[in-house]
Every structure is written in C-alpha cells, then in structure tokens.
Protein backbone atom coordinates (compact mmCIF):
# COMPACT_ATOMS: atom_id res chain seq x y z
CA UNK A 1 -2.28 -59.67 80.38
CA UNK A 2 -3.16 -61.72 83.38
CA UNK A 3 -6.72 -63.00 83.98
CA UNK A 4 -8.09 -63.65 87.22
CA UNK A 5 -10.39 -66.53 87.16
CA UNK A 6 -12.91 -66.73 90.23
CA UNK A 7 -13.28 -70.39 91.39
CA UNK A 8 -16.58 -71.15 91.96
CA UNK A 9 -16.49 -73.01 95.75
CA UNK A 10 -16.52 -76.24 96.14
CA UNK A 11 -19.71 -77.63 96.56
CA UNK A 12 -19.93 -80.75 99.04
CA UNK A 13 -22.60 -83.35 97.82
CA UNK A 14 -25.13 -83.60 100.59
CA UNK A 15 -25.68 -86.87 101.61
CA UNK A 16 -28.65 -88.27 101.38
CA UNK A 17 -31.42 -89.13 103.64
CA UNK A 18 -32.98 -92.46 103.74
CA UNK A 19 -36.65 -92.44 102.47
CA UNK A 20 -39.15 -93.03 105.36
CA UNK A 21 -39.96 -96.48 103.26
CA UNK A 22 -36.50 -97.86 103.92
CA UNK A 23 -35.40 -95.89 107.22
CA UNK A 24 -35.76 -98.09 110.02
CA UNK A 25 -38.85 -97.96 112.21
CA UNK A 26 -38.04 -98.33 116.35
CA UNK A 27 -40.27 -101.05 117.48
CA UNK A 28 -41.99 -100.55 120.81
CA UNK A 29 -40.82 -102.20 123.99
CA UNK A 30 -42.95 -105.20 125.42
CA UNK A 31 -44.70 -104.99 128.16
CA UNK A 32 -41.74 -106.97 130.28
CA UNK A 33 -39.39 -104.54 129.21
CA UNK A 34 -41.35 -101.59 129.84
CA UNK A 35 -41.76 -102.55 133.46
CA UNK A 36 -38.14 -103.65 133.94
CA UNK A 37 -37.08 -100.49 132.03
CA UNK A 38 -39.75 -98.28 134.76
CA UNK A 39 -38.73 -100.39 138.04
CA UNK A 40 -35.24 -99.07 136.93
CA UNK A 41 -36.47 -95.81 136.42
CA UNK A 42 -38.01 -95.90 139.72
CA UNK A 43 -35.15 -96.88 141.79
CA UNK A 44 -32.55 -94.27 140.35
CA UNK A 45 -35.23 -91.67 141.15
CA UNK A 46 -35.53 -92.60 144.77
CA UNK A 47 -31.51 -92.53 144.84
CA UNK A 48 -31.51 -89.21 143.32
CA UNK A 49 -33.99 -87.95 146.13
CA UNK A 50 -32.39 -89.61 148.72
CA UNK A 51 -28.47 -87.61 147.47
CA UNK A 52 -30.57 -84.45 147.41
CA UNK A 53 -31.66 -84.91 150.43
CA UNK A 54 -28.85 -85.08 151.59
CA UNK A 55 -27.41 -82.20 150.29
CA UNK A 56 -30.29 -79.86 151.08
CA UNK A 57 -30.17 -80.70 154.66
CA UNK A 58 -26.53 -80.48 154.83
CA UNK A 59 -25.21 -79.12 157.93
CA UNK A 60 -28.76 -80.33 159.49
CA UNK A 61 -27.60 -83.91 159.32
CA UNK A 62 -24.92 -85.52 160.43
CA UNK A 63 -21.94 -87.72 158.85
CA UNK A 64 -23.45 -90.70 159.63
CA UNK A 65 -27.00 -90.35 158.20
CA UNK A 66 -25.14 -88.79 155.06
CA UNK A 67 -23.39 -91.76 154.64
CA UNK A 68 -26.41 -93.54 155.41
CA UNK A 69 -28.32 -92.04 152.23
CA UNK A 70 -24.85 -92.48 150.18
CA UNK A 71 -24.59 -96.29 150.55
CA UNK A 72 -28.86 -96.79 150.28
CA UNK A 73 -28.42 -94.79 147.01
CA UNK A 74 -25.22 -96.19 146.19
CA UNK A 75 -27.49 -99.83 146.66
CA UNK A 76 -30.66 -98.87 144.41
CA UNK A 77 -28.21 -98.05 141.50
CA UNK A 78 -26.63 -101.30 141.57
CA UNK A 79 -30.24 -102.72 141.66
CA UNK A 80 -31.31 -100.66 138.55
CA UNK A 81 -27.83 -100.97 136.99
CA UNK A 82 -28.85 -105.20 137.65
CA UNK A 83 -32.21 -105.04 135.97
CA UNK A 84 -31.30 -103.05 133.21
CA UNK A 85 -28.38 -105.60 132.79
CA UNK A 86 -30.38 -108.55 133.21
CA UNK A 87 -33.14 -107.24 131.04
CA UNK A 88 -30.02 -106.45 128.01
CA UNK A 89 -29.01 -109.82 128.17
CA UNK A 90 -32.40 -111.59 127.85
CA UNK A 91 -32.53 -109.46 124.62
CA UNK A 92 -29.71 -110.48 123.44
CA UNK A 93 -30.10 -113.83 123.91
CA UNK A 94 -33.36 -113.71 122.27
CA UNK A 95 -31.67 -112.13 119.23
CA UNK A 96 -28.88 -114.21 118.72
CA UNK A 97 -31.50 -117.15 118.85
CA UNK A 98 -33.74 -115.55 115.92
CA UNK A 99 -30.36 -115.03 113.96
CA UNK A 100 -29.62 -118.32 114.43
CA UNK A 101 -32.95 -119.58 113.61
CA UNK A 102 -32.21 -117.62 110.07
C-alpha cells in the first residue's frame, strides 16, 4: 500500500534586517551642498518651464522661438548637470583625503 506523504513547503529564511543601532544613519548635507544641490534644482525647473512653454503654446509660436527655448533649456541643464558634477567631485575628493588620512 502506497502512502502519500505531503511535503511541507519550503520555507525561505527571511533575511534579516539590520538593527536601527548598526543600520547606517544618512548624514545631512552642508550648507554648500544644499545650495549647490538647490541652484541645480533651480535651473532644471526653469528649463522644464521654459519646454512647457513651449509646448503649450505650440502652434502660437514659431520654429524659431521653439528652438529658442530648446537650446536656453538645453543650456541650464548643462549648467545644473556642471554644478552637480563639480559639487560630486569636491566630495569625493574630500573622501578619498579622510581615507587616506586613516
């Protein structure tokens, strides 16, 4: 006589979470990098109005002015993009000098 034997299923070990003690704790920006981090905020705002603009007037405006907005917005994202880089860098400069300080 054949028994069926019901598995019980496989029950996957949850990882788990690290304790708030020992999870790591986000440390706030400075006051440099808030600014930089908000001037780029700023500008890709102000591109974002200026391509909606664009798009809301549409057949209002002509080629030329929508290129126009295109290539100002196309400029204040390479500005933000520029700060944001520039800003990146300075941190990570700064860390690699308190690693090597360790």
């Amino acid at each position: 006589m054949a028994t069926t034997k019901k598995k019980d299923p496989a029950t996957k070990a949850t990882p788990r979470r690290a304790s708030s003690k020992t999870a790591a704790q986000k440390t706030a920006a400075g006051p440099r990098e808030e600014a930089l981090a908000n001037e780029a905020l700023k500008m890709v705002d102000k591109a974002a109005a200026l391509l909606r603009k664009g798009f809301r007037s549409g057949a209002q405006t002509t080629q030329k002015t929508r290129l126009e907005a295109k290539h100002q917005a196309h400029g204040l994202l390479n500005k933000a993009s520029s700060v944001l880089d520039d800003l990146l860098s300075q941190s990570t400069s700064t860390l690699h000098n308190v690693i090597n300080k360790i």
